[in-house]
Protein backbone atom coordinates (compact mmCIF):
# COMPACT_ATOMS: atom_id res chain seq x y z
CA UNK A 1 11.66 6.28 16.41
CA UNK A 2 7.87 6.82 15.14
CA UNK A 3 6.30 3.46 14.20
CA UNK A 4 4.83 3.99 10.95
CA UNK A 5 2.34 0.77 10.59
CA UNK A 6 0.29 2.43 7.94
CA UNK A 7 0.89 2.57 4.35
CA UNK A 8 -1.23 4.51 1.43
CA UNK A 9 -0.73 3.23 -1.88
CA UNK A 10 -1.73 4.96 -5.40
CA UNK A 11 -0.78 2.31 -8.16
CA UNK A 12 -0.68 3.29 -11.63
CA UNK A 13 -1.22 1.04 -14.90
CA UNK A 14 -0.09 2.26 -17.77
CA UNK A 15 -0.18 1.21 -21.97
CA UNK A 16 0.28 3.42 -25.02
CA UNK A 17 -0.87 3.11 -28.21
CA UNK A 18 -11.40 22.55 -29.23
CA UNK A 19 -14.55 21.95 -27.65
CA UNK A 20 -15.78 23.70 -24.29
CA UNK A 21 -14.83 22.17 -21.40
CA UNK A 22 -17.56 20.12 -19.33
CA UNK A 23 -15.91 19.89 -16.03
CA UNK A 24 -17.18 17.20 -13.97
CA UNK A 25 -15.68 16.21 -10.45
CA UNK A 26 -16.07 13.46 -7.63
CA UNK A 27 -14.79 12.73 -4.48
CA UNK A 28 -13.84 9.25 -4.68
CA UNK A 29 -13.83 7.45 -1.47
CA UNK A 30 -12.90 4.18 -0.07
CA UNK A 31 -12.12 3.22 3.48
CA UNK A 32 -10.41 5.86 5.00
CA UNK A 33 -8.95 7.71 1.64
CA UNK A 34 -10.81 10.08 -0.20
CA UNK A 35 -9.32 11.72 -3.32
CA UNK A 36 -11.02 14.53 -5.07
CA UNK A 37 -10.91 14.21 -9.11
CA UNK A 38 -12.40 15.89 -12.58
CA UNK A 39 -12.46 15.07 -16.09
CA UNK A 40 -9.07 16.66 -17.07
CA UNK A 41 -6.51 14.18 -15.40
CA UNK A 42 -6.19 16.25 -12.16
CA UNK A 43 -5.92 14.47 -8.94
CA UNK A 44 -6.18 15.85 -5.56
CA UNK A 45 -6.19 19.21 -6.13
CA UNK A 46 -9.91 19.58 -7.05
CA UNK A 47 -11.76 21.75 -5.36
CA UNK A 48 -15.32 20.70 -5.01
CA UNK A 49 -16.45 21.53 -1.39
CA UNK A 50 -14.43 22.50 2.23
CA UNK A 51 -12.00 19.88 3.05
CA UNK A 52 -12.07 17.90 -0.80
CA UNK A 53 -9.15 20.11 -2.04
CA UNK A 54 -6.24 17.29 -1.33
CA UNK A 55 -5.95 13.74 -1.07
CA UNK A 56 -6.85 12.77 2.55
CA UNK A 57 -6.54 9.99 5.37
CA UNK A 58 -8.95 10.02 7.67
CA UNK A 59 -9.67 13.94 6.79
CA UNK A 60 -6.02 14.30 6.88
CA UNK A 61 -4.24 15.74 3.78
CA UNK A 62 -1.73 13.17 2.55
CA UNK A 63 -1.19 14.88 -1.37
CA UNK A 64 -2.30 18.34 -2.49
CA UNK A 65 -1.86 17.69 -6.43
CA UNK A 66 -0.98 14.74 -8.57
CA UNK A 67 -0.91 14.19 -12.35
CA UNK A 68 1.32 13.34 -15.10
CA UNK A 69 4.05 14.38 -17.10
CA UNK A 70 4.70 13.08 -21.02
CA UNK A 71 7.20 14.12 -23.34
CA UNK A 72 8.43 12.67 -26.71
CA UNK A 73 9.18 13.19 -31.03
CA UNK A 74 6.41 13.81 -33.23
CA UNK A 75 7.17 13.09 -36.30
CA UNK A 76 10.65 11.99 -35.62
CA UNK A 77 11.62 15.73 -35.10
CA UNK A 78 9.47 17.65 -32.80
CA UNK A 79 9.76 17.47 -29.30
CA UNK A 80 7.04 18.62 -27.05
CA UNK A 81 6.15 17.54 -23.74
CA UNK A 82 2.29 18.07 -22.06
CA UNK A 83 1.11 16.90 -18.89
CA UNK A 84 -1.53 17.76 -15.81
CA UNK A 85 0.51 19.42 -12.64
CA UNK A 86 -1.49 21.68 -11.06
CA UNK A 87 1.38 22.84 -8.69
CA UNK A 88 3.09 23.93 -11.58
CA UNK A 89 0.16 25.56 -13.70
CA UNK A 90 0.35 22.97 -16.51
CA UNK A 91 -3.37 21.80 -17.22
CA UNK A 92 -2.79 20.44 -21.05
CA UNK A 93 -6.32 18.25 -21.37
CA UNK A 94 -9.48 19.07 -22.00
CA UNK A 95 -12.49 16.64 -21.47
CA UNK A 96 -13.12 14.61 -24.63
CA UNK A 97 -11.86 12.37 -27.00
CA UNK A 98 -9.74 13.30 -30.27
CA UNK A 99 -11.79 10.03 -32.07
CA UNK A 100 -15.06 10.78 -30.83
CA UNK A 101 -15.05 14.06 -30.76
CA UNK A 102 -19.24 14.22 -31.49
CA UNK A 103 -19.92 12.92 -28.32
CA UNK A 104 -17.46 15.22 -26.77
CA UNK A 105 -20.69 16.78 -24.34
CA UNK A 106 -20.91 13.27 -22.74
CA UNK A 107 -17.20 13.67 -21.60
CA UNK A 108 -17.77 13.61 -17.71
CA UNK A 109 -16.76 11.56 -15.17
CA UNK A 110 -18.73 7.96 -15.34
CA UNK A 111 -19.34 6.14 -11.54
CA UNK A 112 -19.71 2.52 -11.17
CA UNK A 113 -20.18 0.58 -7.53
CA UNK A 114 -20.48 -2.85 -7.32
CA UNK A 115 -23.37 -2.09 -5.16
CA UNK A 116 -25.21 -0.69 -8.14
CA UNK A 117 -27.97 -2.89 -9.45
CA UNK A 118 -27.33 -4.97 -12.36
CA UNK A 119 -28.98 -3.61 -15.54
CA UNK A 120 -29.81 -0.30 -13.44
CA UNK A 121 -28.79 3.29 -13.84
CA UNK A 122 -25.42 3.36 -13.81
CA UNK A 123 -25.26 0.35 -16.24
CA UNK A 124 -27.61 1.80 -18.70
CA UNK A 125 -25.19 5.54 -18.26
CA UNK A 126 -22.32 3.58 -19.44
CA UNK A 127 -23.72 3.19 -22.99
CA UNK A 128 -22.67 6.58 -22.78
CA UNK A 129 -18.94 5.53 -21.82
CA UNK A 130 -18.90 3.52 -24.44
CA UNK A 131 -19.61 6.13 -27.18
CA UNK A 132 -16.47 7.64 -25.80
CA UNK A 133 -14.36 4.21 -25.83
CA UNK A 134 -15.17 2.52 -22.95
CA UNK A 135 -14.49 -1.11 -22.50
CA UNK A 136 -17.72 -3.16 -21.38
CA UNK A 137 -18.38 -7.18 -21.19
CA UNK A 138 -19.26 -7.99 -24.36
CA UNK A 139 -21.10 -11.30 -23.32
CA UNK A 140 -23.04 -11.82 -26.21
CA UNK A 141 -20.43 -11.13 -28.54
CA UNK A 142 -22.36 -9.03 -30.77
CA UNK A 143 -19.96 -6.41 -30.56
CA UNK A 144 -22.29 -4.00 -28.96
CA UNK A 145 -23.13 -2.62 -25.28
CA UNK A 146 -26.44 -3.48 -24.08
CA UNK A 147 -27.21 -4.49 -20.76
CA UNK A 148 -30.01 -6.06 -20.86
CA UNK A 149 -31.32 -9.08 -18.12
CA UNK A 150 -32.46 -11.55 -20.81
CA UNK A 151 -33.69 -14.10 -18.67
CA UNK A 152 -34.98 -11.53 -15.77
CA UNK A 153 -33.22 -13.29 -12.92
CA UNK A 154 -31.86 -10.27 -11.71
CA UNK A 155 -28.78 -11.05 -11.75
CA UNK A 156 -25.61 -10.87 -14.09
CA UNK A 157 -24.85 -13.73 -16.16
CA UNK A 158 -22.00 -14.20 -18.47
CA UNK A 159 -23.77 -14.26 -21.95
CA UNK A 160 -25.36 -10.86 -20.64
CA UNK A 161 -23.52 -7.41 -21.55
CA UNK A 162 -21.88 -5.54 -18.07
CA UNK A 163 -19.73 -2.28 -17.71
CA UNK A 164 -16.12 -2.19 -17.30
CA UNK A 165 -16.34 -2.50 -13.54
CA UNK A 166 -13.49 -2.92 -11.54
CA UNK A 167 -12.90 -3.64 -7.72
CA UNK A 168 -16.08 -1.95 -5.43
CA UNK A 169 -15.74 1.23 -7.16
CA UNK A 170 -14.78 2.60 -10.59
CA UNK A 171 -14.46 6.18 -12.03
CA UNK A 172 -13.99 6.33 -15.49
CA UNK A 173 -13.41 9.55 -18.17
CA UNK A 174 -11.61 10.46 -20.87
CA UNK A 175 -9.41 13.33 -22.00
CA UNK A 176 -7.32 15.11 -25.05
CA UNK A 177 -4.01 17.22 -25.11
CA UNK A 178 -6.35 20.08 -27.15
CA UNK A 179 -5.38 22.86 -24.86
CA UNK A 180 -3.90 25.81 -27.38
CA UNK A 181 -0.24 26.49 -26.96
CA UNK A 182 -1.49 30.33 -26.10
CA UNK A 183 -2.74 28.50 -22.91
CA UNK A 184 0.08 26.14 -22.13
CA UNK A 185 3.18 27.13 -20.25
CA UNK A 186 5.60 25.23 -22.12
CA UNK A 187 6.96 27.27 -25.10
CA UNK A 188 5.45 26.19 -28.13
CA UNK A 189 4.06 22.86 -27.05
CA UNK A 190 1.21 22.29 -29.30
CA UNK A 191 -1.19 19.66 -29.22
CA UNK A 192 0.20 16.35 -31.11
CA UNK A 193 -3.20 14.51 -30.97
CA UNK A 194 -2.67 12.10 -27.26
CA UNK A 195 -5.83 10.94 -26.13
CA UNK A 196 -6.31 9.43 -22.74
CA UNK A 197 -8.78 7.33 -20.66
CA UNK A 198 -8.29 7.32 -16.84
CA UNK A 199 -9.97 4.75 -14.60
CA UNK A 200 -9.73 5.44 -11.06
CA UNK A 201 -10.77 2.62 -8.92
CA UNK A 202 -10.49 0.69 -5.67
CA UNK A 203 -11.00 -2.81 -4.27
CA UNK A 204 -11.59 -4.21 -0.55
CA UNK A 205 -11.24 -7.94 -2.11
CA UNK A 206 -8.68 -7.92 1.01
CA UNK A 207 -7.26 -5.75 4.05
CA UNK A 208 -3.80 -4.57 2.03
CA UNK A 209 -6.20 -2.94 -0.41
CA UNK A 210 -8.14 -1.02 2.41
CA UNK A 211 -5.63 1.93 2.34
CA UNK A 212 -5.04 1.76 -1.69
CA UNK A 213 -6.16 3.69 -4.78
CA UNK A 214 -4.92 2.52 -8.25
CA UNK A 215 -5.33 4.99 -11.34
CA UNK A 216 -4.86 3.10 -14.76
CA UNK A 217 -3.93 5.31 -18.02
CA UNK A 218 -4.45 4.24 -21.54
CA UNK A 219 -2.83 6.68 -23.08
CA UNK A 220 -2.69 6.32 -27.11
CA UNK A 221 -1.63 8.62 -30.05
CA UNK A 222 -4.78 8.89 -32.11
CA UNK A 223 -2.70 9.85 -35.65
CA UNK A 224 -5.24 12.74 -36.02
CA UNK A 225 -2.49 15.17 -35.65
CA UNK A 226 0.76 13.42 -35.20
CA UNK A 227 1.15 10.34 -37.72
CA UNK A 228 3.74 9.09 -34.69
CA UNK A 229 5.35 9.79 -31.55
CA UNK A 230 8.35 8.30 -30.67
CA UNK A 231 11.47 8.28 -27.31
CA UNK A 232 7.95 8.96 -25.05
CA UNK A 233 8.67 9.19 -21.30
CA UNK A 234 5.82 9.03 -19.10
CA UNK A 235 6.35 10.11 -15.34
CA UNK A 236 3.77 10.23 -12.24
CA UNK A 237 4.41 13.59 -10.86
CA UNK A 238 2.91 14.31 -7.04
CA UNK A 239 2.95 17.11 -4.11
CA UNK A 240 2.41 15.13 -1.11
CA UNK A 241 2.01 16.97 2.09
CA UNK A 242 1.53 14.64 5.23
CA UNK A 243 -0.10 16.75 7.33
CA UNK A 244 2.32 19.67 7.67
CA UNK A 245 4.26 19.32 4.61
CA UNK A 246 7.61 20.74 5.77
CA UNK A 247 8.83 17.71 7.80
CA UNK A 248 8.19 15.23 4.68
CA UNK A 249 11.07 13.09 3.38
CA UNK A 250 10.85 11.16 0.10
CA UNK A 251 12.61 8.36 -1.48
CA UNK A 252 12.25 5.40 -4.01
CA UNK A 253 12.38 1.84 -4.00
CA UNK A 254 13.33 0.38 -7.56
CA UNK A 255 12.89 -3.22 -6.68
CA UNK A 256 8.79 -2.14 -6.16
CA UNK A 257 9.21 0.07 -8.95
CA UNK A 258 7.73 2.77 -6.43
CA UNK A 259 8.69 6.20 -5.06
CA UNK A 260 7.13 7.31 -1.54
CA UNK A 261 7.02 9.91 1.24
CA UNK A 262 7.50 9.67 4.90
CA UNK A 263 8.49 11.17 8.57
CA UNK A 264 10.99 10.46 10.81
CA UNK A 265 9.29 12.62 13.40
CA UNK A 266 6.29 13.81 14.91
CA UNK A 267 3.68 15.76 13.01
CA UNK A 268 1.79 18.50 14.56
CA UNK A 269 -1.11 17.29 12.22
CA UNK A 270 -0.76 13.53 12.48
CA UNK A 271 0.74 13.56 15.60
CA UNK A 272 2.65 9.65 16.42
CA UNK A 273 0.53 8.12 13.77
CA UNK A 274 1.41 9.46 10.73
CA UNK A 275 1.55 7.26 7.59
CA UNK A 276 3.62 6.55 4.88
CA UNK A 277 2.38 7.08 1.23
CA UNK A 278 3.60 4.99 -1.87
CA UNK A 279 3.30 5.84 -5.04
CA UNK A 280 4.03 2.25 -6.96
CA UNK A 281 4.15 1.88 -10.97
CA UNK A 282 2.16 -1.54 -11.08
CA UNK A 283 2.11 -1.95 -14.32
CA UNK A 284 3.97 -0.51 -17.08
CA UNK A 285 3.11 -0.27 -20.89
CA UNK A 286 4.21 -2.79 -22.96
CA UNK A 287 7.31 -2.70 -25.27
CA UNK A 288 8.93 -5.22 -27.47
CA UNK A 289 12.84 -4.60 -27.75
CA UNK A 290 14.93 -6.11 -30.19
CA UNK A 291 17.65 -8.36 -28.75
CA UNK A 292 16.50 -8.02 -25.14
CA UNK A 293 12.46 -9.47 -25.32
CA UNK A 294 12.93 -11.30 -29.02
CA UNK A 295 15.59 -12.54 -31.74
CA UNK A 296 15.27 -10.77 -34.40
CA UNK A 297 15.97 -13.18 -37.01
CA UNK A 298 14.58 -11.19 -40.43
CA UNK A 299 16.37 -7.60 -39.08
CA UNK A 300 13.02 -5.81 -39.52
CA UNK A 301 13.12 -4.18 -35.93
CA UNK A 302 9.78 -5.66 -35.79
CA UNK A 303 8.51 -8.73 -33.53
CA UNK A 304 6.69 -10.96 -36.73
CA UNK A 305 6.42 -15.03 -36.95
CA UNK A 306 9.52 -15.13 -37.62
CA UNK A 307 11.01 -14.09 -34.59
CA UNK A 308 11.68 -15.90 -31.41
CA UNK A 309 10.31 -14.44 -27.99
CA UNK A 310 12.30 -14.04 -25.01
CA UNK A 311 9.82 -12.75 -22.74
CA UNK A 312 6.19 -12.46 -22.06
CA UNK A 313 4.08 -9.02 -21.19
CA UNK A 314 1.27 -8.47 -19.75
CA UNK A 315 -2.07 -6.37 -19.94
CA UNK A 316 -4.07 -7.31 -16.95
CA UNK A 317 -7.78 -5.91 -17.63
CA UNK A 318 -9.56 -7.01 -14.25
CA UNK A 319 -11.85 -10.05 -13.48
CA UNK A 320 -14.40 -9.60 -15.92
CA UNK A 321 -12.11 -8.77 -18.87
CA UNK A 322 -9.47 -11.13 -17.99
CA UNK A 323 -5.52 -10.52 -19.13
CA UNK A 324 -4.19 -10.03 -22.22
CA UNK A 325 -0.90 -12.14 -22.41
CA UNK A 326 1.96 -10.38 -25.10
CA UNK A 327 4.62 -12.78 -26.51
CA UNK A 328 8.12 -10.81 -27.49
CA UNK A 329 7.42 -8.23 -25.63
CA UNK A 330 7.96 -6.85 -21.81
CA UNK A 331 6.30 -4.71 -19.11
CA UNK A 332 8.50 -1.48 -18.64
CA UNK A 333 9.31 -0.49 -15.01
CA UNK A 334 10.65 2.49 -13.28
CA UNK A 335 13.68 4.33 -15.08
CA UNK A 336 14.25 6.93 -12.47
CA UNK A 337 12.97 9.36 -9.70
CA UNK A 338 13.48 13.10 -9.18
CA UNK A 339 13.11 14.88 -6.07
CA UNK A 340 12.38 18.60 -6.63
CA UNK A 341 13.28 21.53 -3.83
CA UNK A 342 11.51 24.81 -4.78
CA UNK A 343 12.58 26.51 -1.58
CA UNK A 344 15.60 26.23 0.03
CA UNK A 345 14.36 27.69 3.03
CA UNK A 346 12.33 24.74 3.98
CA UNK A 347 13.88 21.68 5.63
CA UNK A 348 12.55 19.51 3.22
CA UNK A 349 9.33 19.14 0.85
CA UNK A 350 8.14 16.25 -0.87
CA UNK A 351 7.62 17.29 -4.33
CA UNK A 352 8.77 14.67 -6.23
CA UNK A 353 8.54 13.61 -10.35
């Protein structure tokens, strides 16, 4: 029996609500992970230079491609489904945003460290962020982003504007389902208006952390083409390969809401040490549900004063922003897990959605 003492962890939160592409990448790093991105959703599978193709562990490929999946009703009658899987040549998003779409040539990839001085570059780039929806500190409640060290301490205080910052490092974009449906591989799957931000970021606040990315999505429909979309599923879809990708086994745990990939013997890559990766939904969007998170007591399907909550949700926004707390309503968790085999002639391959 291999003991497997190390454990990789990509956490995802999650809440939902044609220009030229300007395709920015960076190899986000942090302890011993590094995990190529760009400004279209893909993860992974980014080529930006030899050896920052794949997720990696200590230079070790752990995950060639992850992304997303989303399908749902527009309109109460159309059903389309989009998503970012390079694997699979589905690469629906474009950089930019559906509400801002004049600032649409500042849609790149924004880079914060908590290393970074306060009030310096990276601080005054994020006024670009913000054009593009961005969250931000608004300490002097003036509504607006401008970091700006009014007493000239040098330091931060808490009446003083500050980017959305989260953990030691944060990589922040945005992106739209505009891809044409000339482009797309999924038959007549047109754009229905989803516009999403992606924060990547990571946090050595203590040594469980060390070995752990977390991706959050806000993923809204912007009504610009679809006045609603309704029944949407949202899956994490992923191509891990530890090391040599033929001996990889998958599974889920529902209790951690999390699916994950392993060995049960050597690998020629890894050798005794090779790790386990985990792939955990840590927080789902939020949903109110008639019956089940409130009483209904008016019949209005709708969670109002009137109505008596059952449960509480959750929108945790990090230590600056603080949590939202949602009365009547409920996280949602992991519904199920799919484990795909392509080829049969391979013992098995850890392609799961």
């Amino acid at each position: 029996m291999i003991s497997m003492k190390t454990f990789l962890f990509i956490l995802f939160f999650l809440s939902l609500s044609l220009s030229a592409q300007n395709i920015s990448k960076y190899n986000f790093k942090h302890h011993d992970l590094t995990l190529p991105i760009d400004n279209r959703g893909i993860l992974a599978d980014t080529d930006l230079y030899e050896y920052t193709d794949q997720m990696r562990y200590k230079s070790k490929p752990v995950i060639y491609s992850s992304g997303f999946m989303l399908s749902g009703l527009a309109n109460d009658s159309l059903l389309w489904v989009n998503g970012v899987i390079t694997v699979e040549r589905n690469e629906d998003y474009v950089p930019g945003s559906y509400k801002h779409s004049e600032f649409d040539s500042l849609a790149k990839i924004y880079v914060l460290k908590n290393s970074d001085a306060p009030f310096g570059d990276s601080w005054q780039n994020w006024k670009d962020a913000v054009k593009l929806g961005a969250d931000f500190y608004d300490g002097d409640n003036d509504g607006l982003y401008n970091p700006v060290d009014k007493n000239s301490n040098g330091k931060w205080d808490t009446d003083e504007d500050r980017p959305d910052l989260l953990g030691d490092q944060t990589a922040w974009c945005v992106y739209k389902d505009a891809v044409p449906n000339g482009d797309r591989n999924f038959f007549n799957s047109q754009p229905v208006g989803i516009e999403i931000q992606q924060t990547v970021f990571a946090s050595s606040i203590n040594e469980s952390f060390e070995n752990t990315i977390f991706v959050r999505y806000r993923i809204e429909n912007t009504g610009i083409i679809s006045d609603n979309l309704d029944s949407v599923y949202f899956s994490v879809y992923s191509d891990p390969d530890l090391g040599l990708y033929k001996d990889d086994l998958v599974g889920c745990d529902t209790l951690i809401d999390a699916g994950y990939v392993y060995q049960t013997i050597q690998d020629s890559s890894f050798m005794e040490n090779t790790p386990s990766v985990i792939i955990q939904f840590a927080q789902g969007p939020i949903s109110f549900l008639s019956g089940e998170t409130f009483i209904d007591h008016n019949n209005n399907g709708i969670f109002d004063s009137t109505d008596t909550p059952l449960s509480v949700g959750y929108n945790n926004k990090g230590s600056v922003l603080g949590s939202d707390k949602i009365t009547g309503a409920v996280n949602l968790r992991m519904t199920s897990f799919s484990n795909f085999l392509p080829f049969t002639n391979w013992t098995n391959n850890a392609y799961f959605r």
